[in-house]
Every structure is written in C-alpha cells, then in structure tokens.
N, C-alpha and C. Protein backbone atom coordinates (compact mmCIF):
# COMPACT_ATOMS: atom_id res chain seq x y z
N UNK A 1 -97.11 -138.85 -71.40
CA UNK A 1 -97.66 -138.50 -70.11
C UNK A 1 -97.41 -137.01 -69.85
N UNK A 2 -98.30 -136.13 -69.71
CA UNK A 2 -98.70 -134.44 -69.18
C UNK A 2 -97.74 -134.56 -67.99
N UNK A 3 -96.93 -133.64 -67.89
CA UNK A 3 -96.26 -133.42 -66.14
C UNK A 3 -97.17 -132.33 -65.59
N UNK A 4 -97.41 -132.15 -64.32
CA UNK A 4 -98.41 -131.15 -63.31
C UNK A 4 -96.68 -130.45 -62.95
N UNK A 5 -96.93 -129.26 -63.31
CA UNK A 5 -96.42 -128.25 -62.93
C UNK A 5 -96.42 -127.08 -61.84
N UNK A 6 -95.85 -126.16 -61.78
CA UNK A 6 -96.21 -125.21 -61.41
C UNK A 6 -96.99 -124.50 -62.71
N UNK A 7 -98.03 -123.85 -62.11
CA UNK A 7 -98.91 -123.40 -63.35
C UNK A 7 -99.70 -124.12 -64.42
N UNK A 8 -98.39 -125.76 -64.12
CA UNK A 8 -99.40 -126.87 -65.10
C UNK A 8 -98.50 -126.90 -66.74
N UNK A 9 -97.64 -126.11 -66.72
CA UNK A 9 -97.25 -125.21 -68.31
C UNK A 9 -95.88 -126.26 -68.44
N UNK A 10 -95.59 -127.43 -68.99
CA UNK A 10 -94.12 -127.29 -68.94
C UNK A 10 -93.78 -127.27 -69.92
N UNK A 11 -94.45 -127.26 -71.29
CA UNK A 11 -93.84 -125.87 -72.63
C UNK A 11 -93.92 -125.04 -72.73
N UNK A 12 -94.54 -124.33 -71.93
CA UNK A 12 -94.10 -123.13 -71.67
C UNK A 12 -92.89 -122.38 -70.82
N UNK A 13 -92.66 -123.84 -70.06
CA UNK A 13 -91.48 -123.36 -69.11
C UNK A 13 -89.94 -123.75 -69.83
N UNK A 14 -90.07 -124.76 -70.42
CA UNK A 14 -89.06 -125.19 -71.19
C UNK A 14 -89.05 -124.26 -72.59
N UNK A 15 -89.57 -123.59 -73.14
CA UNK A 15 -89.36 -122.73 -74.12
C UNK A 15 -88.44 -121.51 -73.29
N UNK A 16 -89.50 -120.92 -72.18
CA UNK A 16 -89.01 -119.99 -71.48
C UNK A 16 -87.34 -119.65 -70.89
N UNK A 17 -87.10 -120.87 -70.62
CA UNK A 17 -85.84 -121.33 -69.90
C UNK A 17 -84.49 -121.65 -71.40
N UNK A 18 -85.55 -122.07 -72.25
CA UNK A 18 -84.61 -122.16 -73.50
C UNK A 18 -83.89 -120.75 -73.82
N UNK A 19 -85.42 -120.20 -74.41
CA UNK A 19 -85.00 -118.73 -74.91
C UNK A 19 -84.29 -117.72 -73.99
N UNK A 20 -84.30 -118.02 -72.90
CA UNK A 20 -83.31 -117.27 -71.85
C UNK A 20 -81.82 -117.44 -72.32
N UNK A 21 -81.61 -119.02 -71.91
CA UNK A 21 -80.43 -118.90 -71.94
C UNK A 21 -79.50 -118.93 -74.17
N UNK A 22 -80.48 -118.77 -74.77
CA UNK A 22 -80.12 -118.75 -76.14
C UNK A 22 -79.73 -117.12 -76.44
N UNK A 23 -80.75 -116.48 -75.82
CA UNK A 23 -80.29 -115.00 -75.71
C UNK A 23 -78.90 -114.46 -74.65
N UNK A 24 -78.93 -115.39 -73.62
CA UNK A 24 -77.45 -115.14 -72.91
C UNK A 24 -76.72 -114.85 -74.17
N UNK A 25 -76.44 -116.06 -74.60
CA UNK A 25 -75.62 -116.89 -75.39
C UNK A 25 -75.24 -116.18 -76.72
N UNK A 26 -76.51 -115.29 -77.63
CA UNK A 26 -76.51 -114.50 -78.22
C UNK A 26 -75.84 -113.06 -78.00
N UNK A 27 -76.18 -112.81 -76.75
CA UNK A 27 -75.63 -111.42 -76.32
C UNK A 27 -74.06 -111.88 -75.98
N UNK A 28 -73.23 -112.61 -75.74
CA UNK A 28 -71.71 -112.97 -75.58
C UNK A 28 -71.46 -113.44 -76.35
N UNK A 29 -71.83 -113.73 -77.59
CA UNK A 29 -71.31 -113.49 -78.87
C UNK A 29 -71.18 -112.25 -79.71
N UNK A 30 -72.38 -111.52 -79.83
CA UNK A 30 -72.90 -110.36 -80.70
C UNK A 30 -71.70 -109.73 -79.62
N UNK A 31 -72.02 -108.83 -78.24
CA UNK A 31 -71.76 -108.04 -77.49
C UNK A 31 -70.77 -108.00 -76.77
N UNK A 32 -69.59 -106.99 -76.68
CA UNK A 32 -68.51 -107.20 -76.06
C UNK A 32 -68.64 -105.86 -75.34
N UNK A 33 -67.78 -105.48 -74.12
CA UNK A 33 -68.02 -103.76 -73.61
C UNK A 33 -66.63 -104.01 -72.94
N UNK A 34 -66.44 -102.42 -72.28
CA UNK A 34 -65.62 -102.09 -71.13
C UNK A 34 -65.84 -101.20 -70.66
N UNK A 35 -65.19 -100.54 -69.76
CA UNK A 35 -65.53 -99.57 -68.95
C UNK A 35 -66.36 -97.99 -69.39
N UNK A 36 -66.75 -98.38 -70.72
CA UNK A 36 -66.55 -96.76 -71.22
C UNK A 36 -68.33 -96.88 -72.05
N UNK A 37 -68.42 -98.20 -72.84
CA UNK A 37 -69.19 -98.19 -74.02
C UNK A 37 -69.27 -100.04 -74.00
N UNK A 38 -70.61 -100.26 -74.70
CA UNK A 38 -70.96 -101.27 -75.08
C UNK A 38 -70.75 -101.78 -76.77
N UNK A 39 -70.24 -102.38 -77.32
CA UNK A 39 -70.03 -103.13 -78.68
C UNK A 39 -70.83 -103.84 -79.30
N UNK A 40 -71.51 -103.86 -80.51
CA UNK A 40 -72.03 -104.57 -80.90
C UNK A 40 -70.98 -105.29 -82.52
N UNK A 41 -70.63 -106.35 -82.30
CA UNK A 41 -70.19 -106.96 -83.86
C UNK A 41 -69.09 -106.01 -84.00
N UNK A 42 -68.13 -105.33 -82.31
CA UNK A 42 -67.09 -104.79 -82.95
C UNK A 42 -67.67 -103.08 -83.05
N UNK A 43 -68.95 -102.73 -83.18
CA UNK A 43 -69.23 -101.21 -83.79
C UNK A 43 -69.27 -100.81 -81.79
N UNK A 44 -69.01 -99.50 -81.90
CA UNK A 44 -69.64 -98.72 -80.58
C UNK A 44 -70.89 -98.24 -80.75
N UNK A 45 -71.89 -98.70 -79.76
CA UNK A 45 -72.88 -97.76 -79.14
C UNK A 45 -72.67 -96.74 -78.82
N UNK A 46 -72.87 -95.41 -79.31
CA UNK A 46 -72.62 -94.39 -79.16
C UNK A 46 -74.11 -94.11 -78.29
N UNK A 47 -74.72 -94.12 -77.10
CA UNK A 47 -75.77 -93.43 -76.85
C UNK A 47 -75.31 -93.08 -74.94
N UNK A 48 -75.69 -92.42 -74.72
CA UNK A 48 -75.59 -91.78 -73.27
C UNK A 48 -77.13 -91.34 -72.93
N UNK A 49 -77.74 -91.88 -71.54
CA UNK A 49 -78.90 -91.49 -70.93
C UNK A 49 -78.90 -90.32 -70.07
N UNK A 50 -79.92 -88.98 -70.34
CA UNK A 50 -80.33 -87.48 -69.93
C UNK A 50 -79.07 -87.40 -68.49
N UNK A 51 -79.39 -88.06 -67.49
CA UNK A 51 -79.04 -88.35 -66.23
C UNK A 51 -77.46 -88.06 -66.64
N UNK A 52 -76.55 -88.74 -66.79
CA UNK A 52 -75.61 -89.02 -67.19
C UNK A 52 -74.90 -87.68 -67.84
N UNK A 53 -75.77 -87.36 -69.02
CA UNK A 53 -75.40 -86.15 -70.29
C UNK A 53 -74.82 -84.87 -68.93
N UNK A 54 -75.73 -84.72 -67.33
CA UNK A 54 -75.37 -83.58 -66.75
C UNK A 54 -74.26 -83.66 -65.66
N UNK A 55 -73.97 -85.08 -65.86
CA UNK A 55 -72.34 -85.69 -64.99
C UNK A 55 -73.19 -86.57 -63.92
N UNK A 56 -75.03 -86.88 -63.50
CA UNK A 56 -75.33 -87.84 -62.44
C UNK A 56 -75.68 -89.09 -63.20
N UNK A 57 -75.48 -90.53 -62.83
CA UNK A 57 -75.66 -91.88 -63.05
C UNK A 57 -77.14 -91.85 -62.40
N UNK A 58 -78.34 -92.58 -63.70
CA UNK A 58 -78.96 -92.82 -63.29
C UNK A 58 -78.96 -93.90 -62.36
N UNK A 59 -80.55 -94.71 -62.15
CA UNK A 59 -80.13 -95.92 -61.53
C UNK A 59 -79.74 -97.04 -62.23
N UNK A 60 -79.69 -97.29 -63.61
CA UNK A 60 -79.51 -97.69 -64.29
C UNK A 60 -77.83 -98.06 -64.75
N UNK A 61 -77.51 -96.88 -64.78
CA UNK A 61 -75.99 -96.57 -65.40
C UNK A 61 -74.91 -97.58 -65.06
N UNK A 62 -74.36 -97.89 -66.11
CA UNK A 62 -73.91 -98.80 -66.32
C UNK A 62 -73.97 -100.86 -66.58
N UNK A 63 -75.71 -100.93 -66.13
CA UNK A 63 -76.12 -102.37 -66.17
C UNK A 63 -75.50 -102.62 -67.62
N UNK A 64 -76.17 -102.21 -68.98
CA UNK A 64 -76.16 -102.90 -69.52
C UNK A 64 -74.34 -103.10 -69.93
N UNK A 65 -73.34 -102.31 -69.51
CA UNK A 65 -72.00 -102.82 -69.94
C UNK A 65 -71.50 -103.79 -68.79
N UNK A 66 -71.92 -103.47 -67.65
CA UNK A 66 -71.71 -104.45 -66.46
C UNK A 66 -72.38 -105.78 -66.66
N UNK A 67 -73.40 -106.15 -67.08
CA UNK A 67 -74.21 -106.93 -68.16
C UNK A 67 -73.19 -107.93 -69.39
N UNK A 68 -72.77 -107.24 -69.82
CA UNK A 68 -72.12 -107.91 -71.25
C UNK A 68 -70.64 -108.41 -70.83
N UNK A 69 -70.37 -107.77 -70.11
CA UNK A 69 -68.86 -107.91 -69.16
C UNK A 69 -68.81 -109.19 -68.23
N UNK A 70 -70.25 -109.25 -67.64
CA UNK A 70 -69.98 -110.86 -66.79
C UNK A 70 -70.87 -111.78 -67.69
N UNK A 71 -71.55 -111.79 -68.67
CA UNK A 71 -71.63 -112.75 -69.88
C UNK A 71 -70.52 -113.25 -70.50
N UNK A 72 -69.96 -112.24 -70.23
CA UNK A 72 -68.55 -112.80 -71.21
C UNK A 72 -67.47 -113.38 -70.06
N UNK A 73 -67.86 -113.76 -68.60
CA UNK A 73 -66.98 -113.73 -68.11
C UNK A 73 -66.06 -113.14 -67.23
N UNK A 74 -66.16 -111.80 -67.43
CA UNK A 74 -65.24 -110.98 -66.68
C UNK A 74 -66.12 -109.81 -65.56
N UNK A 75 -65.81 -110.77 -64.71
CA UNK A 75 -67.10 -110.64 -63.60
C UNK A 75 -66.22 -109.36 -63.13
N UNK A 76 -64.91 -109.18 -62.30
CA UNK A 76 -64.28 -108.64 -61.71
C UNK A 76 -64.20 -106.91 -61.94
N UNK A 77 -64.26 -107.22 -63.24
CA UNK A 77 -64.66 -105.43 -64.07
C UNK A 77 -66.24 -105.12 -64.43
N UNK A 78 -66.89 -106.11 -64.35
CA UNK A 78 -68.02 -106.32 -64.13
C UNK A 78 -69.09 -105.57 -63.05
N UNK A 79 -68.40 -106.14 -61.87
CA UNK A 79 -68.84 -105.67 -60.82
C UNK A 79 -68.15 -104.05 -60.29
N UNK A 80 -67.31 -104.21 -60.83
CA UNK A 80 -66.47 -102.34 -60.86
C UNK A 80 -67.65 -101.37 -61.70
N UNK A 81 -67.61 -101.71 -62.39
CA UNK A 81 -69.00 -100.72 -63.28
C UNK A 81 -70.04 -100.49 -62.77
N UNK A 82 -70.80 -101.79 -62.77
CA UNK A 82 -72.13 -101.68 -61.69
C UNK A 82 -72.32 -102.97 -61.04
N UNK A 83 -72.36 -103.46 -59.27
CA UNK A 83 -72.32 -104.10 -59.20
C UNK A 83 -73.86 -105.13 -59.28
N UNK A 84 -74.45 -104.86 -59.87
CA UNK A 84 -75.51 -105.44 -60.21
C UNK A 84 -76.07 -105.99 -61.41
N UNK A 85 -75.05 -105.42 -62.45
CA UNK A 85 -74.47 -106.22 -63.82
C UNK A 85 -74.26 -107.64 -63.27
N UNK A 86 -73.36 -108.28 -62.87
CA UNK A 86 -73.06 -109.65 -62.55
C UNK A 86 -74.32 -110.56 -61.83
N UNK A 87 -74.28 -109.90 -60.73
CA UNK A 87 -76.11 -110.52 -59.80
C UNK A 87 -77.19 -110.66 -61.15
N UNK A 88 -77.50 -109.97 -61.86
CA UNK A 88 -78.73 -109.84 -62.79
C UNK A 88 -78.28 -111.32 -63.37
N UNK A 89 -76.82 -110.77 -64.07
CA UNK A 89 -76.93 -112.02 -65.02
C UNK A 89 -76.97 -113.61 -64.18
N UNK A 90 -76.27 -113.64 -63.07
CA UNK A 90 -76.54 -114.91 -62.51
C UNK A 90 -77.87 -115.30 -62.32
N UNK A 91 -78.55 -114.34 -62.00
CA UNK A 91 -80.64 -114.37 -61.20
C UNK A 91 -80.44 -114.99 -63.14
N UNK A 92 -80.47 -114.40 -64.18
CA UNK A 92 -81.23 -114.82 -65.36
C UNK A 92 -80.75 -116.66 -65.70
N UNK A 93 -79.62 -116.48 -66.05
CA UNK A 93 -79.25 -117.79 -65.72
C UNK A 93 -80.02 -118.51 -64.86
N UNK A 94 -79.65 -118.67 -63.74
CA UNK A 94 -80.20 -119.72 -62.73
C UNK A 94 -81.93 -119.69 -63.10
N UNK A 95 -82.28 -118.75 -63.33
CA UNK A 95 -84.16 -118.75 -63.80
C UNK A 95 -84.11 -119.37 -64.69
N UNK A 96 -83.35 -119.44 -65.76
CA UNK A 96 -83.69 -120.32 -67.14
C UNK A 96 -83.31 -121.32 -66.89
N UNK A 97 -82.25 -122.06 -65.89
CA UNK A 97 -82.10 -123.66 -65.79
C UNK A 97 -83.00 -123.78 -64.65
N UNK A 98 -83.15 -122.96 -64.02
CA UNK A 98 -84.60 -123.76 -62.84
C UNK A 98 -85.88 -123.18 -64.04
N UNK A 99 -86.30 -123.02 -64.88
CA UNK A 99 -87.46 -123.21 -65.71
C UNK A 99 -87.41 -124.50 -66.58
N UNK A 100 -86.18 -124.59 -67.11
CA UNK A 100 -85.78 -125.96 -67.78
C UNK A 100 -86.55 -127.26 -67.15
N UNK A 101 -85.26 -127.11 -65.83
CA UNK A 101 -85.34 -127.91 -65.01
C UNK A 101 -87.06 -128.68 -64.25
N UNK A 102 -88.05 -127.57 -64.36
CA UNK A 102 -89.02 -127.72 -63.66
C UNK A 102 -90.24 -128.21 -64.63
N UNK A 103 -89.77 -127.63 -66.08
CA UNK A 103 -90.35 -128.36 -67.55
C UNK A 103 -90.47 -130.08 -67.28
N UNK A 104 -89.17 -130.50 -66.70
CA UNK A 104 -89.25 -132.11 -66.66
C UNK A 104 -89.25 -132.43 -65.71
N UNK A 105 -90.15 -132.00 -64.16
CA UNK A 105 -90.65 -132.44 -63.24
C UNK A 105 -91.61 -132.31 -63.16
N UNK A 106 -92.17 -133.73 -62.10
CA UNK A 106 -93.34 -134.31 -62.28
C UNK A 106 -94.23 -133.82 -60.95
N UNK A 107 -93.36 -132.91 -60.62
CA UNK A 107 -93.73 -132.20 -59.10
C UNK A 107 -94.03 -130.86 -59.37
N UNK A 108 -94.71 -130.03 -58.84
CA UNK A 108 -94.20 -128.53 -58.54
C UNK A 108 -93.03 -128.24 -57.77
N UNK A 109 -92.54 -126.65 -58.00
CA UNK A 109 -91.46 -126.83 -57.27
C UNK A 109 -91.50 -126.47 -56.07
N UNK A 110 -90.33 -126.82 -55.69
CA UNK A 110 -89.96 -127.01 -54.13
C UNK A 110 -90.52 -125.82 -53.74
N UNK A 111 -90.38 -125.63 -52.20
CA UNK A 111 -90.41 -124.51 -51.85
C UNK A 111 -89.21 -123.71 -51.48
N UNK A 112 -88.23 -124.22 -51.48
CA UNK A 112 -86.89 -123.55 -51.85
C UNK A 112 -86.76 -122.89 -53.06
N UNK A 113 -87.46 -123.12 -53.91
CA UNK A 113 -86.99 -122.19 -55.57
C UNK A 113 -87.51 -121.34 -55.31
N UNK A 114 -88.76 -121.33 -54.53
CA UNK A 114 -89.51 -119.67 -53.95
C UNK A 114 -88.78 -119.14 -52.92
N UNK A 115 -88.36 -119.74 -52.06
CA UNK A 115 -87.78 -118.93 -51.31
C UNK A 115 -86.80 -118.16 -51.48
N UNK A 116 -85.52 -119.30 -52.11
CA UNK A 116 -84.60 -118.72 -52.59
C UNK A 116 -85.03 -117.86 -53.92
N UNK A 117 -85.90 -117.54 -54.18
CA UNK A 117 -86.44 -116.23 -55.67
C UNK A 117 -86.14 -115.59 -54.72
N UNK A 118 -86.99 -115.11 -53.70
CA UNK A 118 -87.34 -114.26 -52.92
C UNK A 118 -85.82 -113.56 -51.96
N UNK A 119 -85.42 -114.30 -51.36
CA UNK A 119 -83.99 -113.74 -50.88
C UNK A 119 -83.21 -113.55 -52.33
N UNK A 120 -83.14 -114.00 -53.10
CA UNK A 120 -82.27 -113.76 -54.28
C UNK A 120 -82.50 -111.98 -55.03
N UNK A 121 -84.26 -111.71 -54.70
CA UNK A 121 -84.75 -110.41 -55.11
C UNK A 121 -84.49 -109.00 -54.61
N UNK A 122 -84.39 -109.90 -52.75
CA UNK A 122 -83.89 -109.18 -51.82
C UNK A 122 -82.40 -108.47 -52.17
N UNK A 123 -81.42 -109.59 -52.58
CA UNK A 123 -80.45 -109.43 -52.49
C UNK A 123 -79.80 -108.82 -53.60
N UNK A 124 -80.76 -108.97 -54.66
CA UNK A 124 -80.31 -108.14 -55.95
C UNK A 124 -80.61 -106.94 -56.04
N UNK A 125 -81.63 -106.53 -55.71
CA UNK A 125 -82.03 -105.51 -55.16
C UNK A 125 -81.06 -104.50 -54.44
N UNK A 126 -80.92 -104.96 -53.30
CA UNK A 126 -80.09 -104.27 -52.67
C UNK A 126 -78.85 -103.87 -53.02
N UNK A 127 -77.96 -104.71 -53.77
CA UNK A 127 -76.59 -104.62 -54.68
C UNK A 127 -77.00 -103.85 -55.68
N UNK A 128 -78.13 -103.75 -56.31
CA UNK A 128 -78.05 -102.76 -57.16
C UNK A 128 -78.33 -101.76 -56.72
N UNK A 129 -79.31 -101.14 -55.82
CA UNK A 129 -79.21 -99.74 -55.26
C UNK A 129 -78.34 -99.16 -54.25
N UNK A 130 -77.09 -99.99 -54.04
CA UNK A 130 -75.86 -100.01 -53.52
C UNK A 130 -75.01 -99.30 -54.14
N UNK A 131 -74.79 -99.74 -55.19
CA UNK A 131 -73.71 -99.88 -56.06
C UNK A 131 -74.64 -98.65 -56.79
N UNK A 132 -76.13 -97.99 -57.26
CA UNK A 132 -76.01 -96.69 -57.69
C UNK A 132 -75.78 -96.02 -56.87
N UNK A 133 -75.99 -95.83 -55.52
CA UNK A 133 -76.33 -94.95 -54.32
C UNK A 133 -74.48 -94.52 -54.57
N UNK A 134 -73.81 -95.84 -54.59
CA UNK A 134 -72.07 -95.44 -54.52
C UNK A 134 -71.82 -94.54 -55.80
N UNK A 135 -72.37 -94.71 -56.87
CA UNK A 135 -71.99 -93.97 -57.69
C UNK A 135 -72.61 -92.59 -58.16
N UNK A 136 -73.67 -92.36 -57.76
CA UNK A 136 -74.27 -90.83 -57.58
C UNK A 136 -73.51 -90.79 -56.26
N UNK A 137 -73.16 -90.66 -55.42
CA UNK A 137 -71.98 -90.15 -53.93
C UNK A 137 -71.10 -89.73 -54.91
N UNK A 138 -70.65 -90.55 -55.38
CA UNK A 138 -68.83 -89.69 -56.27
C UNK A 138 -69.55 -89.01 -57.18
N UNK A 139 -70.06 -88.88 -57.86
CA UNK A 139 -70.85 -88.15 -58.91
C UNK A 139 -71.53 -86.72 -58.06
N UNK A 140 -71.52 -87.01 -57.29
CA UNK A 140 -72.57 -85.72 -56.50
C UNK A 140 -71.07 -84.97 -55.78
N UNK A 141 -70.51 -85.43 -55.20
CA UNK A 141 -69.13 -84.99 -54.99
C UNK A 141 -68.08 -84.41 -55.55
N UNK A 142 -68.10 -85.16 -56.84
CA UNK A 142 -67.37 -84.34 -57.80
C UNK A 142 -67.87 -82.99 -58.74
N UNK A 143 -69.39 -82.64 -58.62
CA UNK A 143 -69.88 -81.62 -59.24
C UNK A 143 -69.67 -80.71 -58.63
C-alpha cells in the first residue's frame, strides 16, 4: 500500500532522513575539533577563511568546529565557539527523524512540523547572527 505524503514522496523522504542522519554519524566518527582547528582521522585542517586571515570572524567562523564539537557531544564548548554550531546540528537531526518519521505516515504532516520549522528558523537564525554579531564586537574591539 502507497502512503500520501507530504509531496506524496515517502522514498524519498526516508532516504533523505536516512542519509542525514548516516552523515551525522559519519562526521563524529571521521571528525573531532576544539577551540582552535577541526580534525579529520586525527590530521589538522590547516585552512583559515580571507575574513579571519585580517583578525574579523566572518559570519560563518567557527560553525564548522562548533559543528563537530556538539556531534560529538560536547555541546558546552560547542556553543562557546559559535553558538549556532549546536542549534544547526539539533535543526539537522530533528529534520532527518521528522523525514523518517513522515516516510511511514499515512497522513501529511501535522501542522506543527511547519510551524515548529518555522519558529525553529526563526530561532536559529537569530542565535547564529547573535553569536557572530558577539564575535566581530570583540574582534572589532580588539583591532
């Protein structure tokens, strides 16, 4: 029996939701970081972005070690780096088990999974241009 979806797709949503969380899963194995540099298999990433090279954090700076830091767990240094490292990875998570999840319903979804997208976008959003805005301030201060 076909399930009616959202979109109608639910192999496509159940692949989607797979390969999400297989790549989590991949990246906290392969990838370890701290405050300084990201690891791959143990080696350092040696790369630094233009922004950065002249002492300012892009908007960017720091996701992807703030990123690998609450994959692995360690939300607390996580959110010290950038606090939008941790938020991302929870939004990806929770998207790949509500894609799972919606693969084997026979409904579309609620209107809570939209809503809550939507405040969730809000809110990630905002933590992340928080948390750069805080770190170009000390960065702009200290030049």
């Amino acid at each position: 029996m076909t399930h009616k979806l959202h979109n109608g797709r639910p192999l496509a949503c159940a692949i989607a939701g797979a390969v999400m969380l297989l790549d989590a899963l991949a990246a906290r194995l392969a990838l370890r970081a701290d405050e300084v540099r990201v690891y791959i298999l143990g080696h350092p990433i040696a790369w630094q972005c233009a922004m950065r090279r002249i002492g300012l954090p892009c908007p960017t700076c720091g996701m992807t070690r703030s990123m690998v830091l609450a994959l692995n767990g360690d939300i607390a240094r996580a959110w010290h780096v950038a606090p939008g490292g941790p938020v991302l990875a929870a939004g990806v998570l929770a998207m790949a088990l509500v894609l799972l999840f919606s693969a084997f319903r026979r409904t579309p979804w609620p209107g809570w999974v939209r809503a809550g997208g939507v405040i969730y976008l809000a809110a990630a959003t905002a933590i992340w241009l928080g948390g750069w805005a805080a770190q170009f301030a000390r960065a702009w201060h200290a030049l």
